[in-house]
N, C-alpha and C. Protein backbone atom coordinates (compact mmCIF):
# COMPACT_ATOMS: atom_id res chain seq x y z
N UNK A 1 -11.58 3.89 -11.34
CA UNK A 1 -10.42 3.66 -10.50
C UNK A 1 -10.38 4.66 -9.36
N UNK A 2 -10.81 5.64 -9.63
CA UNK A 2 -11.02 7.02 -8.28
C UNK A 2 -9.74 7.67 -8.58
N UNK A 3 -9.00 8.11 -7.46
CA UNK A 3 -8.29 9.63 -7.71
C UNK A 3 -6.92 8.21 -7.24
N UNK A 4 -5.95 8.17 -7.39
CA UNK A 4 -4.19 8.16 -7.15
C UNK A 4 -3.77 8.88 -6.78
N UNK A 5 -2.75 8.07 -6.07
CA UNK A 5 -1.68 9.14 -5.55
C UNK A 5 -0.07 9.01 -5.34
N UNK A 6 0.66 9.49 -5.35
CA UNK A 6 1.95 9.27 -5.61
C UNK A 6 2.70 8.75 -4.30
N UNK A 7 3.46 8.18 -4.26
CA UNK A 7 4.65 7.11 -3.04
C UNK A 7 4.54 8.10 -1.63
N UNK A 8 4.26 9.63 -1.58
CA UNK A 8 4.52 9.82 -0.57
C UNK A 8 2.79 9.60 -0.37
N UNK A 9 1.84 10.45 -0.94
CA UNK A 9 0.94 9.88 -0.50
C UNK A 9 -0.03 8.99 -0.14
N UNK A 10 0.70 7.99 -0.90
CA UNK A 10 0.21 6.59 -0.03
C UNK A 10 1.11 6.21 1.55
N UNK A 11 2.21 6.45 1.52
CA UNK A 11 3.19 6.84 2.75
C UNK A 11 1.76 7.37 4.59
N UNK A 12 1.49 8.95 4.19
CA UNK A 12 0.64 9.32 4.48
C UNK A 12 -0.80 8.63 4.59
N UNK A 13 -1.42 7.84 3.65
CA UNK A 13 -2.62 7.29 4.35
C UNK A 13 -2.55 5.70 4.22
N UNK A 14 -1.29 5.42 4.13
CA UNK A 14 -0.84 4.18 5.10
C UNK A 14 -0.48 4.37 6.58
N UNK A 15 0.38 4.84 6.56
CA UNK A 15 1.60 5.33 8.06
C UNK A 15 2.40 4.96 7.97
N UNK A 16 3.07 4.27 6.94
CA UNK A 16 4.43 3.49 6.42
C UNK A 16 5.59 4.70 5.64
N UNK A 17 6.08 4.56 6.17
CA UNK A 17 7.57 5.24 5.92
C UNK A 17 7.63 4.79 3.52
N UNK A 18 7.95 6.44 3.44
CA UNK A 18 8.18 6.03 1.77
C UNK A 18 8.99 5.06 2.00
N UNK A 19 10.39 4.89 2.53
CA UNK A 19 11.41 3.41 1.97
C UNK A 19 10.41 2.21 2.52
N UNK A 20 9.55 2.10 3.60
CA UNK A 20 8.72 0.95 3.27
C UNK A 20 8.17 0.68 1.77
N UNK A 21 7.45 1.26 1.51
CA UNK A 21 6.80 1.48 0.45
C UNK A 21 8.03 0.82 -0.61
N UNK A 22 8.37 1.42 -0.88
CA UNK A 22 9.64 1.34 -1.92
C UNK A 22 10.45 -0.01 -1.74
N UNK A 23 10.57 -0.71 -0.31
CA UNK A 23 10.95 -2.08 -0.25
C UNK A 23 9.99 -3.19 -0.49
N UNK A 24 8.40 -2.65 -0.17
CA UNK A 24 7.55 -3.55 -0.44
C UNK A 24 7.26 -3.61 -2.09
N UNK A 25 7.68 -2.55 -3.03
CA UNK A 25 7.52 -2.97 -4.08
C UNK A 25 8.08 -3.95 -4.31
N UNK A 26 9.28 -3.94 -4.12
CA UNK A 26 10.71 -4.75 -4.53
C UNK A 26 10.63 -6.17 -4.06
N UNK A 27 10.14 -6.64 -2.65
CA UNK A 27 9.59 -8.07 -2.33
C UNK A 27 9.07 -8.07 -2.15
N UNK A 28 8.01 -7.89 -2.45
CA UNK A 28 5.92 -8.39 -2.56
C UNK A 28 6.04 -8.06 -1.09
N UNK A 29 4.25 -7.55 -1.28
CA UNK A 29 3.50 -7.83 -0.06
C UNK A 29 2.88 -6.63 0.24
N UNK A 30 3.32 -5.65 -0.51
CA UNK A 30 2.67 -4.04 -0.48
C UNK A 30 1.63 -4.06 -1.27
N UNK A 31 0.99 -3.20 -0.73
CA UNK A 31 -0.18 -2.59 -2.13
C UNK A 31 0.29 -2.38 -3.21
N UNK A 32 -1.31 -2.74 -4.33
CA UNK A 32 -1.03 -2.75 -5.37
C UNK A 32 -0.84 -1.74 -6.18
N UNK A 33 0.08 -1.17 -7.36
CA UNK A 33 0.57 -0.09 -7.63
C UNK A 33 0.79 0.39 -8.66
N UNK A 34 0.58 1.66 -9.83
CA UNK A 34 1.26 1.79 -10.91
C UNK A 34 1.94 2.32 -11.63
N UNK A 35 2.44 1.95 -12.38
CA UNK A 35 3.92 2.23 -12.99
C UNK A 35 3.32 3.14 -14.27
N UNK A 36 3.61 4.29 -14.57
CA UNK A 36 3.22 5.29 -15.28
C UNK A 36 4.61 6.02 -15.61
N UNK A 37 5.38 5.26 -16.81
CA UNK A 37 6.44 6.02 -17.15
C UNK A 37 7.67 5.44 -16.13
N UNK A 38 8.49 6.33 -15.62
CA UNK A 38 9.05 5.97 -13.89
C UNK A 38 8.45 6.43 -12.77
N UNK A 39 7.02 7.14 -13.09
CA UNK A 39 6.39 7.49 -12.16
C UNK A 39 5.56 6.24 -11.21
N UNK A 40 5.97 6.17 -9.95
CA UNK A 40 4.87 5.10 -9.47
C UNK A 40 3.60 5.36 -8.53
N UNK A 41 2.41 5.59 -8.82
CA UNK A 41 1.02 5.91 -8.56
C UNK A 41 0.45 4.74 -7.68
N UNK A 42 -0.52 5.37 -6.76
CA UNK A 42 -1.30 3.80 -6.00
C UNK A 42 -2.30 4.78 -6.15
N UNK A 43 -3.63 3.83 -6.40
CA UNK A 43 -4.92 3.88 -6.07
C UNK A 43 -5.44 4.14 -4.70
N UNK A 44 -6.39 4.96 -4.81
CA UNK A 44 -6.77 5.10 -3.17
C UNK A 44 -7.60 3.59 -2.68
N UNK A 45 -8.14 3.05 -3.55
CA UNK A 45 -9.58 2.00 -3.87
C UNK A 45 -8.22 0.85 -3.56
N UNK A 46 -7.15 0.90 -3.68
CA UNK A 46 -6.05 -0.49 -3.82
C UNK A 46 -5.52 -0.05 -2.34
N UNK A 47 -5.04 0.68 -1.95
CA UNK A 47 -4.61 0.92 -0.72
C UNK A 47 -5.43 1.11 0.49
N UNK A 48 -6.96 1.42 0.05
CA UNK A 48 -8.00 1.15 1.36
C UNK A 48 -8.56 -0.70 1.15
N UNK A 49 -8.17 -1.13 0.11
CA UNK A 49 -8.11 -2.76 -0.12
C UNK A 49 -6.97 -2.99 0.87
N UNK A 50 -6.12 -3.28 0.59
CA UNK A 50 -4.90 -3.48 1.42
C UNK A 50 -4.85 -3.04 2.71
N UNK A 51 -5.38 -2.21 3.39
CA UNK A 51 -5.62 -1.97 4.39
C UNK A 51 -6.66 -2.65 5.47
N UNK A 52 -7.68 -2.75 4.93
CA UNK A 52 -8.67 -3.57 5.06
C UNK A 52 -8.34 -5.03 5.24
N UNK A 53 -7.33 -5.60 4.49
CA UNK A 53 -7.08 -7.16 4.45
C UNK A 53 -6.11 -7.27 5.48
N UNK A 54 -5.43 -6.60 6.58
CA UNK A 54 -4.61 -6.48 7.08
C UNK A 54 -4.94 -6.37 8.65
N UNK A 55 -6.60 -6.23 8.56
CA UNK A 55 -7.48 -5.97 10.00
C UNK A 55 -7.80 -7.09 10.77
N UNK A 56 -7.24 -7.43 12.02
CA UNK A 56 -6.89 -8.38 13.01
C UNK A 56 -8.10 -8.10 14.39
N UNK A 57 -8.44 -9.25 14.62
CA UNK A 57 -8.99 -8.82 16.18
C UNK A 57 -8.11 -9.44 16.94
N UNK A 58 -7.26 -9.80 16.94
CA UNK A 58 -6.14 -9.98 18.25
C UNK A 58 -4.94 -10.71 17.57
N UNK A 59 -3.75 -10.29 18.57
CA UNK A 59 -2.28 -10.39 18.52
C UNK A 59 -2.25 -12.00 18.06
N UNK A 60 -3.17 -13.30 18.55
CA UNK A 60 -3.07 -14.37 17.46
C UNK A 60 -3.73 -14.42 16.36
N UNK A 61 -4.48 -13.91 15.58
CA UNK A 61 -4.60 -13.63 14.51
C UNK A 61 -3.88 -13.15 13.53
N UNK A 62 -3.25 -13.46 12.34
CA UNK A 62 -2.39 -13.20 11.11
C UNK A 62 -3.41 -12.42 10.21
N UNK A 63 -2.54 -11.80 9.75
CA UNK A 63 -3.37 -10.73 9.01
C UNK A 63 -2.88 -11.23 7.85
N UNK A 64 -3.97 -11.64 5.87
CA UNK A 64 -3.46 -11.66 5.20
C UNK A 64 -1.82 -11.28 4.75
N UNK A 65 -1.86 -12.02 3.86
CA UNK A 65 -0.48 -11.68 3.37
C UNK A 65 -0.71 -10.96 2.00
């Protein structure tokens, strides 16, 4: 799985604000994430996924959902 990291640091190597993060849990569409106790952890390997699926070559192009 590689190294995790906790809400702010996925925050940081997203560029998304923690309450993003924290709203995209709540209605889909964020990276994938885990729940460890009430602790919530993301994968670096799930969040450079998600990042990746999100890569556009121009303003008409949709980026996965």
């Amino acid at each position: 799985m590689g190294s995790i990291v906790n809400t702010k640091g996925a925050a940081e190597r997203t560029g998304l604000a923690v309450a993003t993060l924290n709203n995209l849990r709540s209605v889909g569409g964020g990276p994938r994430f885990l729940k460890l106790g009430r602790a919530v952890r993301y994968s670096e390997a799930d969040l450079e996924a998600w990042l990746s699926a999100r890569v556009v070559g121009s303003t008409s192009e949709r980026a996965a959902a």
